[in-house]
Every structure is written in C-alpha cells, then in structure tokens.
Protein backbone atom coordinates (compact mmCIF):
# COMPACT_ATOMS: atom_id res chain seq x y z
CA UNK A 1 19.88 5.04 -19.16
CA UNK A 2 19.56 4.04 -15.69
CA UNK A 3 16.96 1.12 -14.76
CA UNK A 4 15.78 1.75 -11.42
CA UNK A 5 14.17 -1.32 -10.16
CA UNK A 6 10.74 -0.34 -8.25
CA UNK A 7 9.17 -2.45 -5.05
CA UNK A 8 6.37 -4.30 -5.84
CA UNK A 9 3.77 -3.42 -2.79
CA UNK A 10 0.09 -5.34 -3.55
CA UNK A 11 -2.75 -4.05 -1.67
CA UNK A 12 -6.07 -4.76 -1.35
CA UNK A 13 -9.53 -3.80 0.03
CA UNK A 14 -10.84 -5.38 3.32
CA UNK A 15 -14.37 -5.05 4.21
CA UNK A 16 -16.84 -6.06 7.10
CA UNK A 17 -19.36 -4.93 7.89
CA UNK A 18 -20.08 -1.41 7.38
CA UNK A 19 -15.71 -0.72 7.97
CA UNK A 20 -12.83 -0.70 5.13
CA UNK A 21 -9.57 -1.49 5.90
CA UNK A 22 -6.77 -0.99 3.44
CA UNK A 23 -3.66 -3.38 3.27
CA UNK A 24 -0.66 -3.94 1.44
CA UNK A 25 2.50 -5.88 1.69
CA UNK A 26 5.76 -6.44 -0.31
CA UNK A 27 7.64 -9.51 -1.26
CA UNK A 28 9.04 -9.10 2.37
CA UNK A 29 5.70 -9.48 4.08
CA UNK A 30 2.88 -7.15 5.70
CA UNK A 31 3.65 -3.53 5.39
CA UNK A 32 0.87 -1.34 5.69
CA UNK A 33 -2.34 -1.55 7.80
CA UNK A 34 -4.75 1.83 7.17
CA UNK A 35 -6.90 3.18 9.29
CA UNK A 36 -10.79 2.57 9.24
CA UNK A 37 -12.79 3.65 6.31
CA UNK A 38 -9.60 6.01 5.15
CA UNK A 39 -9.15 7.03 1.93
CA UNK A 40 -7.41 4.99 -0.31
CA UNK A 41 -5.31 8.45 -0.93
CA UNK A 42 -3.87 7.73 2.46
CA UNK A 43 -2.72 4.41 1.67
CA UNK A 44 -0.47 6.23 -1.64
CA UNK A 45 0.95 8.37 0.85
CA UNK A 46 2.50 6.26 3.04
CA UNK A 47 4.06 4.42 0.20
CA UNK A 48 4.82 7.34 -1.14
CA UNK A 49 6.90 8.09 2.15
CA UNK A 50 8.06 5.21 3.01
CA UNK A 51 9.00 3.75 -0.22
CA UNK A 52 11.43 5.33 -2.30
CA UNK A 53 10.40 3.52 -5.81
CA UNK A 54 7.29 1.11 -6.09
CA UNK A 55 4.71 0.26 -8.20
CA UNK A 56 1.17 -0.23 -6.62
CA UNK A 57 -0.66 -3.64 -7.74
C-alpha cells in the first residue's frame, strides 16, 4: 500500500459588505485569492488543478 501524503490547503470565507471573497493558503503561505462573490465550486477547481493531492480544511 502506498501512503500518498496530501497538502493541507485551509480556506476560508471573507465577507464585506454585500461581496465574498474566497481564500486559502498552505503551510507555505497564501495560495489562492477567488474572484468576487464566486462560487465556492471555483475555489475546488483550482485546487483541483493546481494541486495534485490535498485535503480541503
């Protein structure tokens, strides 16, 4: 069995005023910055790309 270690990336929800803003970041710092009010489906996706194996927190 092969243990393939995954990359932690944490996000969370930024809101003000009527805008969202997703973020997320590994141990390595700021990674991701999404666009206003986007889905958080968009956010998955670029991890999803960008990251090979990860584990969303």
């Amino acid at each position: 069995m092969v243990n393939v270690l995954k990359e932690k990336v944490y996000w969370a929800l930024f809101s003000h005023d009527s805008s969202n803003l997703y973020l997320a970041a590994t141990d390595q710092g700021l990674c991701y910055v999404g666009s206003p009010d986007a889905p958080f489906e968009e956010l998955k996706a670029w991890v999803s790309k960008h990251i090979a194996e990860y584990d969303l927190i």
